[in-house]
Protein backbone atom coordinates (compact mmCIF):
# COMPACT_ATOMS: atom_id res chain seq x y z
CA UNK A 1 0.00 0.00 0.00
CA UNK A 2 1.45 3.83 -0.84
CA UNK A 3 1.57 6.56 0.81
CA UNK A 4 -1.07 8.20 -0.63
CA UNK A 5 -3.36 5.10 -0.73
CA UNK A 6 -2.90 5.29 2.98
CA UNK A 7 -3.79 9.21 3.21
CA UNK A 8 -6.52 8.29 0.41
CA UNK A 9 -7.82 5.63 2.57
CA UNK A 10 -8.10 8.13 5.96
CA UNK A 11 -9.41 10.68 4.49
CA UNK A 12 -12.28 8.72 3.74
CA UNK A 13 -12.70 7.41 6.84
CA UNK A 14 -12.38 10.31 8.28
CA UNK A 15 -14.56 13.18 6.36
CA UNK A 16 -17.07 10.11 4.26
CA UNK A 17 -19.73 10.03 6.58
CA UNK A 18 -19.46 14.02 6.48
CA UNK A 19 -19.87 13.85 2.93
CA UNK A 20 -22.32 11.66 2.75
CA UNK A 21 -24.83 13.06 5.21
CA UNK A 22 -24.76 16.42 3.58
CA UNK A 23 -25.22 15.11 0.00
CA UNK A 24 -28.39 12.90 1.55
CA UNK A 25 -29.86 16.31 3.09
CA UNK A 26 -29.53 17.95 -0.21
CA UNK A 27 -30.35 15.16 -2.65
CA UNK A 28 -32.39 12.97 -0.32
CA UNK A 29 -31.86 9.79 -2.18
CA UNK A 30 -29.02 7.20 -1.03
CA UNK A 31 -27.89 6.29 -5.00
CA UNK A 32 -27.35 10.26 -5.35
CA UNK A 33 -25.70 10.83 -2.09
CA UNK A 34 -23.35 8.06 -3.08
CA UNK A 35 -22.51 9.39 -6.28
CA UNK A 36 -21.82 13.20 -4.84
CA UNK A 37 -19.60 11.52 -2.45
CA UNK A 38 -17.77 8.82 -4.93
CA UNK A 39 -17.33 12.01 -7.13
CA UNK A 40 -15.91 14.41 -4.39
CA UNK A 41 -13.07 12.11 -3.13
CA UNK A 42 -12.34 11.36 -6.73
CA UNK A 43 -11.88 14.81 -7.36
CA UNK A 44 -9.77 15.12 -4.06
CA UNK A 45 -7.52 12.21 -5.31
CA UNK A 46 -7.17 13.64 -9.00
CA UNK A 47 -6.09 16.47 -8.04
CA UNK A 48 -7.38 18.10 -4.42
CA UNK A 49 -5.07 20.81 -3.27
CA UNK A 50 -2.64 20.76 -0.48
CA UNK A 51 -3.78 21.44 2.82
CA UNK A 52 -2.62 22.99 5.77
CA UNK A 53 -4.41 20.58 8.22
CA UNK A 54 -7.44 17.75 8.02
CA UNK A 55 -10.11 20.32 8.81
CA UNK A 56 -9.19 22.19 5.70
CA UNK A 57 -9.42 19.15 3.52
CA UNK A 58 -12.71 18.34 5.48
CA UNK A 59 -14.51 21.91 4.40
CA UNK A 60 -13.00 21.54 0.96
CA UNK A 61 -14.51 18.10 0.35
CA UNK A 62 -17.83 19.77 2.09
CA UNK A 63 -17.70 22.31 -0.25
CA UNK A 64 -17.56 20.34 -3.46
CA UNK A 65 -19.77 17.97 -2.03
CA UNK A 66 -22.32 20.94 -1.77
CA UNK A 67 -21.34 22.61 -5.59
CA UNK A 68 -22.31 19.01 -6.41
CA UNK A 69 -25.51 18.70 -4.95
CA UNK A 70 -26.64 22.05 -6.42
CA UNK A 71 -25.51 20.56 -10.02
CA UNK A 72 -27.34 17.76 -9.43
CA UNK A 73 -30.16 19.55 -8.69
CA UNK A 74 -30.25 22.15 -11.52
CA UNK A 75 -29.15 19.18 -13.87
CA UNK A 76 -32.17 18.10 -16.53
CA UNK A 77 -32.33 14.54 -15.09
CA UNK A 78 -34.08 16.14 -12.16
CA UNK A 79 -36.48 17.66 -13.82
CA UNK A 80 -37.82 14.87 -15.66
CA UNK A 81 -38.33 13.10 -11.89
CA UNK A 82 -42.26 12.39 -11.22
CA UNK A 83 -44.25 12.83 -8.12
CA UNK A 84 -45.51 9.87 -6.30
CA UNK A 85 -49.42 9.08 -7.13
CA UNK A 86 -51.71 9.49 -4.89
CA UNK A 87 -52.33 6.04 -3.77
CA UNK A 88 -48.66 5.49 -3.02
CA UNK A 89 -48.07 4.49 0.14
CA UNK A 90 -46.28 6.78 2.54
CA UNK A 91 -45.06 6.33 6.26
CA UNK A 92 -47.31 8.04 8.70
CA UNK A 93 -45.91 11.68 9.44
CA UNK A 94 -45.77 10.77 13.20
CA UNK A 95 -42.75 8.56 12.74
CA UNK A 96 -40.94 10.83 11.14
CA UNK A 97 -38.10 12.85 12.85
CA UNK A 98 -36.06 15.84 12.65
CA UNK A 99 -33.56 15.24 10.35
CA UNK A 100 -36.47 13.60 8.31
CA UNK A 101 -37.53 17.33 8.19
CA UNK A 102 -34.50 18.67 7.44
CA UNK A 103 -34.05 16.73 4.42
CA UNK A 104 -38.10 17.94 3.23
CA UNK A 105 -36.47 21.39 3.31
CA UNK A 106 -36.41 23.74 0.89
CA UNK A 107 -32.90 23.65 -0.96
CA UNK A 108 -31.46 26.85 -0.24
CA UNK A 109 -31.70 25.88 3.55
CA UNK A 110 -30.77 22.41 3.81
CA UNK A 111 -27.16 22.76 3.61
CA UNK A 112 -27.01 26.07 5.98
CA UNK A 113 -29.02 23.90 8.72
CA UNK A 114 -27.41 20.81 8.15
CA UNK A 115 -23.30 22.49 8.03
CA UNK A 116 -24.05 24.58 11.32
CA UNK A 117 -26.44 22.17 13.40
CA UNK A 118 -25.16 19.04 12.64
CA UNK A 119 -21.53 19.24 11.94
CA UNK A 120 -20.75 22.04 13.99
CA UNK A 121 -19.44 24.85 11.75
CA UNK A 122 -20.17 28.43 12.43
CA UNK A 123 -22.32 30.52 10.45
CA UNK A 124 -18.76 32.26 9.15
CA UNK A 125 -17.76 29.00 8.25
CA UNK A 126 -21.15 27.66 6.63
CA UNK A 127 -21.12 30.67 4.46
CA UNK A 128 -17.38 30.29 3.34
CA UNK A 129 -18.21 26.42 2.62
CA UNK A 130 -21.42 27.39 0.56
CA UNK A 131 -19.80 30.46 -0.68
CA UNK A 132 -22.52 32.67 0.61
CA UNK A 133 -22.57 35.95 2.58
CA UNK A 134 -22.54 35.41 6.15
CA UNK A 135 -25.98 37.66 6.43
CA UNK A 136 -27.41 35.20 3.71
CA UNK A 137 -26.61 32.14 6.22
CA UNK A 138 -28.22 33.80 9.29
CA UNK A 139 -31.22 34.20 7.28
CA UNK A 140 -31.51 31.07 5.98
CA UNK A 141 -30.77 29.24 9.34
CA UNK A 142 -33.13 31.74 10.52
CA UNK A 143 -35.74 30.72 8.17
CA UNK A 144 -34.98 27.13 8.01
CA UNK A 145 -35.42 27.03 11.95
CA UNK A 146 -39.31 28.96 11.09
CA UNK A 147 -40.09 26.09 8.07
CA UNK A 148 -38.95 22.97 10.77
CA UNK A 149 -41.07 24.17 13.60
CA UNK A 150 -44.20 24.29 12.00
CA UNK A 151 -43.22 21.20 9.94
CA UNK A 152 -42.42 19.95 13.53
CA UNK A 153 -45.77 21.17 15.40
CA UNK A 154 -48.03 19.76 12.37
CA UNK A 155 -47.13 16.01 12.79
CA UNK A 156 -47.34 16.43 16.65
């Protein structure tokens, strides 16, 4: 095994399930979070820059994971995506949780709530990972916070 197997290999370990989680509250399907993630380590082994420490190369792979997302999103494959019929059956809203909310979020404020609730970052560092203004962040965690509660106190 190399040397940069071995870093390959930690990194992954370390900063996957990071990945992961954030491209399942943007894309909310397991085969698509894979994919963001598969494709944002293979862009950090082709040709990721060098960092300074691991928590650099953690909000870099964050942030591609994210630009990914939003691609994947916007992309045309999306858009041909149908809505469930009617007589589809659907767990009961009771069972569902809050992070089940988070990922029925509106785009623009999954990431913010996800980055700063769940993993920890600041709302400096959520908007330098999403490249958005810091004021943009509070709103949207402000927002996002206004959306989950009454999500939250409907299925209650």
């Amino acid at each position: 095994m190399t040397d940069t197997d071995r870093w390959f290999e930690a990194a992954y370990r370390a900063y996957g399930p990071s990945v992961y989680r954030l491209s399942m509250v943007y894309l909310g399907r397991r085969a698509d979070a894979e994919d963001v993630t598969q494709e944002a380590f293979l862009r950090l082994l082709r040709g990721g820059p060098d960092f300074p420490n691991g928590e650099h190369e953690r909000r870099w792979l964050l942030r591609v994971a994210a630009n990914l997302c939003r691609d994947q999103l916007r992309g045309p494959w999306r858009r041909r995506v149908t809505a469930l019929e009617e007589d589809c059956p659907m767990p009961d809203p009771e069972t569902f949780g809050v992070a089940d909310a988070v990922v029925r979020l509106p785009e623009k404020y999954k990431g913010p709530i996800y980055l700063h609730y769940y993993e920890g970052y600041s709302v400096e560092e959520t908007a330098e990972i999403l490249h958005l203004g810091v004021s943009a962040v509070k709103m949207r965690l402000k927002r996002g916070r206004e959306k989950l509660k009454l999500e939250l106190e409907g299925t209650i």
